[in-house]
N, C-alpha and C. Protein backbone atom coordinates (compact mmCIF):
# COMPACT_ATOMS: atom_id res chain seq x y z
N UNK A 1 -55.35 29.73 7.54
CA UNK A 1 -54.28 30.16 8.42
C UNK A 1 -53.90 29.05 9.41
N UNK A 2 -54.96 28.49 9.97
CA UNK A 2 -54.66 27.40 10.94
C UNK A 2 -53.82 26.22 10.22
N UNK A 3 -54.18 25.87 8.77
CA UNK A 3 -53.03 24.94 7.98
C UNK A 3 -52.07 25.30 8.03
N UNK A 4 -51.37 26.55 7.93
CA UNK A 4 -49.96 27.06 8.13
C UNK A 4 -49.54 26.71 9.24
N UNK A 5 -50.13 26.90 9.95
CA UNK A 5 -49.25 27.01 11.79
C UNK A 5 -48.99 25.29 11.88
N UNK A 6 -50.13 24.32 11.49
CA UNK A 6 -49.76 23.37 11.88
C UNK A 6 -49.14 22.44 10.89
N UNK A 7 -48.78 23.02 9.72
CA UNK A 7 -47.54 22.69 8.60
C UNK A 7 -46.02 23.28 9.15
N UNK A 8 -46.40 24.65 10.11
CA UNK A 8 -44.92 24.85 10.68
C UNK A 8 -44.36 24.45 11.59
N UNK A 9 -45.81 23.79 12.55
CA UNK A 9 -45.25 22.79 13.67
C UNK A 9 -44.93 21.41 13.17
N UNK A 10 -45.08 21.15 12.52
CA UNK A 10 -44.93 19.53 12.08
C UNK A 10 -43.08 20.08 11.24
N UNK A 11 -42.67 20.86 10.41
CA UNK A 11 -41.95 20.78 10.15
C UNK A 11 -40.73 21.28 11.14
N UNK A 12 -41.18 22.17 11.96
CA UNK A 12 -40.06 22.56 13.39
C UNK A 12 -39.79 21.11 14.32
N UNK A 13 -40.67 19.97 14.08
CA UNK A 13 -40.85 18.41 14.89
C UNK A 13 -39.80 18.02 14.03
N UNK A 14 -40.12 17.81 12.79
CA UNK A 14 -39.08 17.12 11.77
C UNK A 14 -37.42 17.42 12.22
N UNK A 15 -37.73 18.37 12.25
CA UNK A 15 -36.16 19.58 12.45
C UNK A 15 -35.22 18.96 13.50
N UNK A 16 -36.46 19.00 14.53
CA UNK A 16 -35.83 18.74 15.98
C UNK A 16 -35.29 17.52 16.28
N UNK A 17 -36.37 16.55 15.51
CA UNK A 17 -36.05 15.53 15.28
C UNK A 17 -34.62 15.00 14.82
N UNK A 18 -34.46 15.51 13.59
CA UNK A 18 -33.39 15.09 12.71
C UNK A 18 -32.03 15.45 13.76
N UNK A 19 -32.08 16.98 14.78
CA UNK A 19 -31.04 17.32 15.25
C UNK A 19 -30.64 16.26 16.18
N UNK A 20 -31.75 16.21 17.20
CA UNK A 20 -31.51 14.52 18.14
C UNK A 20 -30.67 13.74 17.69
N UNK A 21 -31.09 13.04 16.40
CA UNK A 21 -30.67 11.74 15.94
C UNK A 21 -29.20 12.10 15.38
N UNK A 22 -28.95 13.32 14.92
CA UNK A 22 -27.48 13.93 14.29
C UNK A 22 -26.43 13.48 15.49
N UNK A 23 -27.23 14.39 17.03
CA UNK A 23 -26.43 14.63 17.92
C UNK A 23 -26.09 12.88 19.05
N UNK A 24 -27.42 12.25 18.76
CA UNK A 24 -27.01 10.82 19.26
C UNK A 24 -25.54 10.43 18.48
N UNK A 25 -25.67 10.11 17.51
CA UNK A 25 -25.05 9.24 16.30
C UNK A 25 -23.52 10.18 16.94
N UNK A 26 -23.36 11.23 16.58
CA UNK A 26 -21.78 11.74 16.74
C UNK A 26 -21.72 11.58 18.05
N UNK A 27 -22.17 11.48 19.27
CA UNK A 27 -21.63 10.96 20.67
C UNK A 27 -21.85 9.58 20.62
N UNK A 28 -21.93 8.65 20.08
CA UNK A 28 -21.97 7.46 20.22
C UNK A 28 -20.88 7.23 19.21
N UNK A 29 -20.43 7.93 18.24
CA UNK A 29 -18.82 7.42 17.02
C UNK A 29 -18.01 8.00 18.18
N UNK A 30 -18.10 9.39 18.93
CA UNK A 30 -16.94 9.56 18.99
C UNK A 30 -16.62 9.16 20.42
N UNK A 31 -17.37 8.01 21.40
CA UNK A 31 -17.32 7.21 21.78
C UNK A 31 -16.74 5.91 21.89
N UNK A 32 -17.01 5.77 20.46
CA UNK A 32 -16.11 4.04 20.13
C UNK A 32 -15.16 4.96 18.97
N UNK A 33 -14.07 5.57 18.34
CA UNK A 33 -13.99 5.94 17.02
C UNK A 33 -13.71 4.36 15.88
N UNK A 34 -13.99 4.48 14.74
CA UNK A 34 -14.05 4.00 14.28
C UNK A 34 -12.09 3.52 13.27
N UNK A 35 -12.21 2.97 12.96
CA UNK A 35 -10.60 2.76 12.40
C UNK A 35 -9.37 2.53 13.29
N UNK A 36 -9.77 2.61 14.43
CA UNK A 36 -8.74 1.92 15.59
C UNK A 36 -9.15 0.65 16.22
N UNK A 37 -7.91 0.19 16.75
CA UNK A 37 -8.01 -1.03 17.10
C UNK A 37 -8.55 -0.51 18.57
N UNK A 38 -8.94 -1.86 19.41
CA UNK A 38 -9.22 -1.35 20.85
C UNK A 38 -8.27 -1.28 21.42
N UNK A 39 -6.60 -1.31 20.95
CA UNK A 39 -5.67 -1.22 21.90
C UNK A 39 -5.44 0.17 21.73
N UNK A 40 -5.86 1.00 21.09
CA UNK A 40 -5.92 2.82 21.22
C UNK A 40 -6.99 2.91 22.48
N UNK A 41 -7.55 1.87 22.56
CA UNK A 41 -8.50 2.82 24.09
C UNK A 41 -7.69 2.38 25.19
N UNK A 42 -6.81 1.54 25.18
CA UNK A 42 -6.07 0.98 26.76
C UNK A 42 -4.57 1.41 26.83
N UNK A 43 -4.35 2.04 27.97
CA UNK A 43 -3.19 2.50 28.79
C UNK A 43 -1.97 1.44 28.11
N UNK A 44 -1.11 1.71 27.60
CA UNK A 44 -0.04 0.73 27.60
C UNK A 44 1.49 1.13 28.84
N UNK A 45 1.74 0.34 29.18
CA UNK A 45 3.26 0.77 30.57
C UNK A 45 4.37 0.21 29.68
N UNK A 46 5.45 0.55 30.20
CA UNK A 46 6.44 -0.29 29.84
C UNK A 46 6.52 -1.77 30.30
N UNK A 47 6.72 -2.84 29.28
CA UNK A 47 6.92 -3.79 29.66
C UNK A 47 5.80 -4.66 28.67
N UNK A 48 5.18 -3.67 27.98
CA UNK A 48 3.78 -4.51 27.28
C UNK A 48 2.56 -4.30 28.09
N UNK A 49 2.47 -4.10 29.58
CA UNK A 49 1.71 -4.30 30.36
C UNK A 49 0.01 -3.51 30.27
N UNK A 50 -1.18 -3.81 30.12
CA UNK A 50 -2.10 -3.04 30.11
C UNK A 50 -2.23 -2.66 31.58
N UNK A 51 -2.34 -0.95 31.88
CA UNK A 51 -2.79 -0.53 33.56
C UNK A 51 -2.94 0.89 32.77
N UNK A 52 -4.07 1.04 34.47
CA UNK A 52 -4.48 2.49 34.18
C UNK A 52 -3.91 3.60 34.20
N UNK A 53 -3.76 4.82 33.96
CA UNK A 53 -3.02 5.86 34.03
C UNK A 53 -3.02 6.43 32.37
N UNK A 54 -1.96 7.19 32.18
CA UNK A 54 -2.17 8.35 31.37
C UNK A 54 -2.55 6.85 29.91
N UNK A 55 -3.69 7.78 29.12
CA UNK A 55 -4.54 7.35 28.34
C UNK A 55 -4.10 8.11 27.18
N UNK A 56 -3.31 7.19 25.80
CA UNK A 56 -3.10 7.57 24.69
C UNK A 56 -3.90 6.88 23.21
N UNK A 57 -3.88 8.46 22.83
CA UNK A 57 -4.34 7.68 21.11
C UNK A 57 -3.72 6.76 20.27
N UNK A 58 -3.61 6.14 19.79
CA UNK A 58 -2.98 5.45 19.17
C UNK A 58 -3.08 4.12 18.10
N UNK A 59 -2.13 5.23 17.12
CA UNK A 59 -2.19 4.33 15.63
C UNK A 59 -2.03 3.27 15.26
N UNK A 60 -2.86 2.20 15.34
CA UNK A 60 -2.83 1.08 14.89
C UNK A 60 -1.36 0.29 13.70
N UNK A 61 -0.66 -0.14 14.66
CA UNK A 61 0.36 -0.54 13.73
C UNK A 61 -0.14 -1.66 12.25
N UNK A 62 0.76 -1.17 10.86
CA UNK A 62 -0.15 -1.33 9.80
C UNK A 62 -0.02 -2.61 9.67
N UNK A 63 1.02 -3.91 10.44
CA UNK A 63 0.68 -5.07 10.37
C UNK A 63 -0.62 -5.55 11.02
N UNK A 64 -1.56 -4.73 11.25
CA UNK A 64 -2.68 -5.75 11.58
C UNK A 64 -3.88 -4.93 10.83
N UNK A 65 -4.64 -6.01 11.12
CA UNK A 65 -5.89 -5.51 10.12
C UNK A 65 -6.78 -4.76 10.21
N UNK A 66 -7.39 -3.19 9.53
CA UNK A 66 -7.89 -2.29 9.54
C UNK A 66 -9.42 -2.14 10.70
N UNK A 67 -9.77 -2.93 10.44
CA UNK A 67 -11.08 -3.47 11.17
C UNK A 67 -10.70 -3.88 12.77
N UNK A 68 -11.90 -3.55 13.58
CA UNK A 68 -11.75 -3.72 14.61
C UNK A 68 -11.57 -5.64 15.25
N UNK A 69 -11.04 -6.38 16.20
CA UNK A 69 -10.77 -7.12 16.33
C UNK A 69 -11.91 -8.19 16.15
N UNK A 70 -12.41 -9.32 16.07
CA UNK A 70 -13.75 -9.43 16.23
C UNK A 70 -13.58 -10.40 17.87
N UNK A 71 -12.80 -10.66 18.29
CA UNK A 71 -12.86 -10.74 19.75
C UNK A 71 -11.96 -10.84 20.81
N UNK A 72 -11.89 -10.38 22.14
CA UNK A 72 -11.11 -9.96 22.93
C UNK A 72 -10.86 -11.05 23.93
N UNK A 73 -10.09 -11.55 24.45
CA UNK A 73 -10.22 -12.34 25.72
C UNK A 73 -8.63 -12.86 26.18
N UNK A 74 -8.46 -13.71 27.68
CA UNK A 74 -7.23 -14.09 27.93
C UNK A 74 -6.86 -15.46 28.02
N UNK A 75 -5.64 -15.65 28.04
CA UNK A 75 -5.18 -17.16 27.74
C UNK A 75 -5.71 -17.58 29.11
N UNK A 76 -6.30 -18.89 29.03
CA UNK A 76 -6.38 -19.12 30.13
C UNK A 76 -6.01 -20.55 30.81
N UNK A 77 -6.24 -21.56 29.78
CA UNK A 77 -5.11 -23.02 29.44
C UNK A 77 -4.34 -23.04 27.96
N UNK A 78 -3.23 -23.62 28.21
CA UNK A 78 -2.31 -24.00 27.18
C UNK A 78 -2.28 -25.74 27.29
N UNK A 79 -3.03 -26.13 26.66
CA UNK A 79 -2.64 -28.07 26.68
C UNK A 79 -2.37 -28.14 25.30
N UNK A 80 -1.08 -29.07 25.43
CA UNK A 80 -0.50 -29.94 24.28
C UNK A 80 -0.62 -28.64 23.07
N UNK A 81 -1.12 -29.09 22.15
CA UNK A 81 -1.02 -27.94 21.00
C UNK A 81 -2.32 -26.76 21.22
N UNK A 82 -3.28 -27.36 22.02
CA UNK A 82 -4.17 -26.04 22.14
C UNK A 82 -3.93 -25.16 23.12
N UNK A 83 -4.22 -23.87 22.43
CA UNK A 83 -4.52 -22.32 23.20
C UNK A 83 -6.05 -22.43 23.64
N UNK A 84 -6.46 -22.24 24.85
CA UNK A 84 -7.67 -21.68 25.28
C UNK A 84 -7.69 -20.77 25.87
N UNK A 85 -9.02 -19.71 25.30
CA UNK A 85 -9.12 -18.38 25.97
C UNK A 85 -10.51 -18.30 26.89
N UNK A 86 -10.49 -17.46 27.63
CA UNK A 86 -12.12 -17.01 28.19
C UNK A 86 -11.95 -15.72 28.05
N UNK A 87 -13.26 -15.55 27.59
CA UNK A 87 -14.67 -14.17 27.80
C UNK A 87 -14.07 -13.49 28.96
N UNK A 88 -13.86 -12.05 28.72
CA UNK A 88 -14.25 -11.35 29.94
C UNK A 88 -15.02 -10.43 29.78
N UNK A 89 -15.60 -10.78 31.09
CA UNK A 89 -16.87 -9.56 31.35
C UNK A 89 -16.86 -8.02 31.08
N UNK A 90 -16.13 -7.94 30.88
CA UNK A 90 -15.98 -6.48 31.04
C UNK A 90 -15.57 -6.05 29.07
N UNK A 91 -15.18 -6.80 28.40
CA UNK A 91 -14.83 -6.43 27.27
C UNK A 91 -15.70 -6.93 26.55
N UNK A 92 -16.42 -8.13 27.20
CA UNK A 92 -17.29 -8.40 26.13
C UNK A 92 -18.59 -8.75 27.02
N UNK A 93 -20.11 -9.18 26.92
CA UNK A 93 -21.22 -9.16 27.55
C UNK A 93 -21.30 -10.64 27.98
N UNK A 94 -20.56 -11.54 27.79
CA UNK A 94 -20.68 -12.58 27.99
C UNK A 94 -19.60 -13.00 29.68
N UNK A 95 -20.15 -14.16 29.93
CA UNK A 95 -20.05 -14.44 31.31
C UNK A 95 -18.72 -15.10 31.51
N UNK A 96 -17.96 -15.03 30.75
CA UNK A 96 -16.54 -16.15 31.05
C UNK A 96 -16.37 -17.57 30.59
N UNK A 97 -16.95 -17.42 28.98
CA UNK A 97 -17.02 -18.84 28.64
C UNK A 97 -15.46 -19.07 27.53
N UNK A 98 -15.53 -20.48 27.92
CA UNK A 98 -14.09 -20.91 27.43
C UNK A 98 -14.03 -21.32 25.97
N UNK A 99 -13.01 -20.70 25.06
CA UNK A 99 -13.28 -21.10 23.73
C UNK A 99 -11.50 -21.35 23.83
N UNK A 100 -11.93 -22.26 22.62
CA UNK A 100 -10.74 -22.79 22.21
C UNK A 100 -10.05 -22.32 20.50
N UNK A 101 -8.65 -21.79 20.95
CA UNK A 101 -8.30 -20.62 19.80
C UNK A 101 -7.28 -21.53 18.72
N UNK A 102 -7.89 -21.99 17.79
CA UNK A 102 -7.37 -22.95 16.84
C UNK A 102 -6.35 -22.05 15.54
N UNK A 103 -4.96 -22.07 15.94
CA UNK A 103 -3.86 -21.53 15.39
C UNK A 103 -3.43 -22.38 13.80
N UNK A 104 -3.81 -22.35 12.75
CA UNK A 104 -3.60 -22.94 11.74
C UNK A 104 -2.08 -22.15 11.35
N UNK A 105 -1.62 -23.08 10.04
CA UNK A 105 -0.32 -22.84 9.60
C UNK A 105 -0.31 -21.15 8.64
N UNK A 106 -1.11 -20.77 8.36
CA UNK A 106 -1.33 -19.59 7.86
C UNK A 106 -1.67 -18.35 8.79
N UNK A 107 -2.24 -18.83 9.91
CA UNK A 107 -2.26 -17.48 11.16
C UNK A 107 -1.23 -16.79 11.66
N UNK A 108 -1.00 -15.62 11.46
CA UNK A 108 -0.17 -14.58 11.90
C UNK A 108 -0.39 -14.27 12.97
N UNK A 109 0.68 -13.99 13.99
CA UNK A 109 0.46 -13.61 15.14
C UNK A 109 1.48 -12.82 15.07
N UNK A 110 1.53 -11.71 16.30
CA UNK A 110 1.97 -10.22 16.07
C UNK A 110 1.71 -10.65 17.83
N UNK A 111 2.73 -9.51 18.53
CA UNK A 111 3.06 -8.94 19.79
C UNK A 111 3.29 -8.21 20.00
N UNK A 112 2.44 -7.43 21.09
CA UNK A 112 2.56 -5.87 21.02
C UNK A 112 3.77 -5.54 21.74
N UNK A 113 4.39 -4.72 21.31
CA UNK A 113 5.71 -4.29 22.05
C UNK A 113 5.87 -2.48 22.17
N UNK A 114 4.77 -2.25 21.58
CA UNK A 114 3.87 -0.23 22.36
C UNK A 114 4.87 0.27 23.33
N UNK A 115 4.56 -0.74 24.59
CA UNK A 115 5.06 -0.19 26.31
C UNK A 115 6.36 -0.39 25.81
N UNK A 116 7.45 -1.24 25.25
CA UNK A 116 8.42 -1.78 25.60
C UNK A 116 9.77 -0.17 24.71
N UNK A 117 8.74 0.83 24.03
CA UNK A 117 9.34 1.97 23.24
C UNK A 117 9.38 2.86 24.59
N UNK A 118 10.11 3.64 24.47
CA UNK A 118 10.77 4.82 25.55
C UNK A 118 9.28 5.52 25.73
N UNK A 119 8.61 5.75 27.24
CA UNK A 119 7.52 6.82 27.31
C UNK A 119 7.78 8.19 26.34
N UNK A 120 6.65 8.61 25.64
CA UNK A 120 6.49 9.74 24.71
C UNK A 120 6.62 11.01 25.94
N UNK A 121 6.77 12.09 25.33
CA UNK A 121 6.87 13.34 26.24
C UNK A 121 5.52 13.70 26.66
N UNK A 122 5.58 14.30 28.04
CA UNK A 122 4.22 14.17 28.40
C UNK A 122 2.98 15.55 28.01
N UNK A 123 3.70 16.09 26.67
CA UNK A 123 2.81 17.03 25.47
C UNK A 123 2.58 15.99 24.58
N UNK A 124 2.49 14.81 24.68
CA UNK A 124 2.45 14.10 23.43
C UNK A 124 0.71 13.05 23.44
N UNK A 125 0.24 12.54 23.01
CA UNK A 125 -1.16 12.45 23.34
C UNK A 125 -1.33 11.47 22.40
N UNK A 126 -0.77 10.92 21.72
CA UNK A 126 -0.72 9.87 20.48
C UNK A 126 0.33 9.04 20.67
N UNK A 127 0.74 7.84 19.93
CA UNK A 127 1.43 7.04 19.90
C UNK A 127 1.20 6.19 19.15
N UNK A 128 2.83 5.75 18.29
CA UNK A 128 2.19 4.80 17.16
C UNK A 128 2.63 3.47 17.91
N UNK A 129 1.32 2.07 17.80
CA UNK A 129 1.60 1.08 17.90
C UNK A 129 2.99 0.65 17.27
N UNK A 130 3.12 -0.30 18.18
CA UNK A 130 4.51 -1.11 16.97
C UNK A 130 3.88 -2.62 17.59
N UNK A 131 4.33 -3.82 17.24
CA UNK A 131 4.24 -5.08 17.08
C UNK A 131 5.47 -5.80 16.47
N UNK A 132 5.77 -6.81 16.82
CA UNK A 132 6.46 -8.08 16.31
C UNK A 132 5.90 -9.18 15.78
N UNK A 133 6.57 -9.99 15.23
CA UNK A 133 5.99 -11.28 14.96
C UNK A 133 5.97 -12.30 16.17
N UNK A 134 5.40 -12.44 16.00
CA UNK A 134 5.51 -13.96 17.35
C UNK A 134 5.00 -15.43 16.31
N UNK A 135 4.76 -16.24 17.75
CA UNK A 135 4.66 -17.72 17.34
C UNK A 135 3.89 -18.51 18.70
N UNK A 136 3.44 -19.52 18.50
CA UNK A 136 2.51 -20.14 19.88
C UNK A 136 3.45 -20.33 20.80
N UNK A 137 4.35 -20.80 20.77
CA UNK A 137 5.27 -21.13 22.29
C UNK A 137 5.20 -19.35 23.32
N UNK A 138 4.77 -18.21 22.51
CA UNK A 138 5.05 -17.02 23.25
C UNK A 138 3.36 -16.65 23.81
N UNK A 139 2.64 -17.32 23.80
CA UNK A 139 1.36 -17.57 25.07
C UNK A 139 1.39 -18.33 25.82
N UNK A 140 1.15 -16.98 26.82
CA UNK A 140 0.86 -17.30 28.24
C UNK A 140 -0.27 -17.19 28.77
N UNK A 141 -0.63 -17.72 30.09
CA UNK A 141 -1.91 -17.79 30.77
C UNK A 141 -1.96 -16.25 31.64
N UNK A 142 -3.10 -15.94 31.44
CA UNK A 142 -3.20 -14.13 31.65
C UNK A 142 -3.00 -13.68 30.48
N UNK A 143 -2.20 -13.93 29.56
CA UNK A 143 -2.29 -12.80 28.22
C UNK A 143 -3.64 -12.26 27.51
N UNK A 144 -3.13 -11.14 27.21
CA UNK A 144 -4.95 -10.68 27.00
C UNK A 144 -4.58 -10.89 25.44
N UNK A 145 -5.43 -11.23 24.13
CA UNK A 145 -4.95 -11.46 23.21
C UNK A 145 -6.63 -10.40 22.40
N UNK A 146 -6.29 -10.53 21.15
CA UNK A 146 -7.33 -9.60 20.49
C UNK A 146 -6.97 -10.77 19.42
N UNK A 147 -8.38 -11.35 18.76
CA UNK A 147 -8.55 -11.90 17.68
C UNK A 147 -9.05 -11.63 16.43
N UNK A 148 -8.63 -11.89 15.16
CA UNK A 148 -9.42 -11.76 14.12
C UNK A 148 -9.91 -12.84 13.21
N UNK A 149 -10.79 -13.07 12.94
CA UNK A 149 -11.08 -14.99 12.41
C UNK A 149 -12.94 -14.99 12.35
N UNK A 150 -12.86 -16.33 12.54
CA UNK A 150 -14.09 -16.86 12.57
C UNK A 150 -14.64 -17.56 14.24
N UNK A 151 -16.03 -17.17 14.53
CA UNK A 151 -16.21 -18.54 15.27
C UNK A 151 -17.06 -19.74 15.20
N UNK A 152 -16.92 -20.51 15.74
CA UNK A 152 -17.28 -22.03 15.23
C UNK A 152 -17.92 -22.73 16.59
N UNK A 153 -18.75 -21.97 17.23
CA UNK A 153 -19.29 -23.03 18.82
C UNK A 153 -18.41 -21.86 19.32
N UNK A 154 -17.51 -23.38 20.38
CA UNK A 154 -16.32 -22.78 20.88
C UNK A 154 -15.39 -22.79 20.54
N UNK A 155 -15.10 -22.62 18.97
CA UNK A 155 -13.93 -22.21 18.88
C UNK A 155 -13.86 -21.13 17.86
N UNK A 156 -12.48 -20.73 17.82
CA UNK A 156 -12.06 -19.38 17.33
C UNK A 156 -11.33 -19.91 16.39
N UNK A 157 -11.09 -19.86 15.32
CA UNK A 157 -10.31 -20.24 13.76
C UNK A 157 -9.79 -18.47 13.23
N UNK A 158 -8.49 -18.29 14.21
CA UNK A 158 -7.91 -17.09 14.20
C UNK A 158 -7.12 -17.39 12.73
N UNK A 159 -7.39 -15.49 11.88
CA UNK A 159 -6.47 -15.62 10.80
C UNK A 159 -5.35 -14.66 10.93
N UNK A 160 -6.12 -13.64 12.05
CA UNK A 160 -4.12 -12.67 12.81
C UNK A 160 -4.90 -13.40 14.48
N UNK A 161 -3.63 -13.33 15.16
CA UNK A 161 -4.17 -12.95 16.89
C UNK A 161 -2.42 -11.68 17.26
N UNK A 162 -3.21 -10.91 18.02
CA UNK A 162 -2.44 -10.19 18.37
C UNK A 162 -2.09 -10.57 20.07
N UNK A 163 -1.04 -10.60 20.64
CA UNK A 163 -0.88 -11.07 22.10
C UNK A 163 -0.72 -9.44 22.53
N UNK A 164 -1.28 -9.12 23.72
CA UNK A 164 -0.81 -7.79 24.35
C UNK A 164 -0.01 -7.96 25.37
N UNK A 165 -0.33 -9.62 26.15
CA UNK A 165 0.60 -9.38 27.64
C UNK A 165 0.00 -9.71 28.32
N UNK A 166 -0.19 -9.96 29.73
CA UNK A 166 -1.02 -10.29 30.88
C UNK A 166 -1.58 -8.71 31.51
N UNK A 167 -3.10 -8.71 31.30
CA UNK A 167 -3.81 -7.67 31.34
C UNK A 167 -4.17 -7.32 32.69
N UNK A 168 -3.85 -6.08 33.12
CA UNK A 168 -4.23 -5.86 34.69
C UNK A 168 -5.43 -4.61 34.63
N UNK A 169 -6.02 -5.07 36.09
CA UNK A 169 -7.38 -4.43 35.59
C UNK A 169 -7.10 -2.74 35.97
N UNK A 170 -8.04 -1.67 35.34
CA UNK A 170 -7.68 -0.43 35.46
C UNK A 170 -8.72 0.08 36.56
């Protein structure tokens, strides 16, 4: 009899167990969700502008690539033909280090133009990205940009970069 009880406690542990780890895992996805870009987690205004206030979902426009960006940061020098960006603290764990964002003849660049569509009605809770094409002469210092590529040291060998605008903090 005593084997039973402690075959039913070990399997009520298992149980409890498994529920924990169920209930971690779905508050930690639906935390980050998966299949959006990070510009569905930030406020867009009119004008392109990132600021805080009403907070929409939003569908990743299908010119960019499915996967999340692999890094975030803002222009911070423009010399001669190079773009340089820095780290920010807050988007990413690193301290503000300067990489240099190497634009080859095959990199697509896209500009978000979200804010620049008429505000949605305020029952509305979604929003589909939109974007343009752009080109390097349209970075600026402050633009917050989202990359997709490789890195190399310090540099970034972007194969999309998306420009959002000069990012203000929320």
């Amino acid at each position: 009899m005593r084997k039973g009880v402690w075959i039913l406690i070990g399997l009520a542990a298992i149980a409890l167990l498994g529920a924990a780890a169920f209930f971690i895992v779905r508050l930690l996805n639906s935390a980050a969700p998966q299949g959006q870009s990070l510009s569905s987690q930030l406020a867009v205004t009119p004008g392109g502008k990132l600021a805080g206030g009403m907070q929409y979902d939003m569908t990743p426009a299908p010119e960019l690539p499915t996967a999340r960006p692999d890094f975030m940061a803002n222009v911070s020098q423009i010399k001669d033909n190079s773009v340089y960006v820095t780290s920010d603290a807050k988007l990413t764990q690193g301290a503000g280090t300067v990489y240099e964002l190497v634009i080859a003849a095959d990199t697509k660049i896209y500009r978000d133009t979200t804010g620049e569509n008429p505000p949605p009605p305020a029952n509305v809770t979604w929003v589909q990205q939109t974007v343009v094409q752009a080109d390097r002469s349209q970075f600026a210092p402050g633009d917050l940009v989202a990359i997709w590529g490789d890195q190399r040291s310090t540099r970034w060998i972007a194969s999309v970069v998306l420009i959002y605008g000069p990012a203000v903090a929320k």
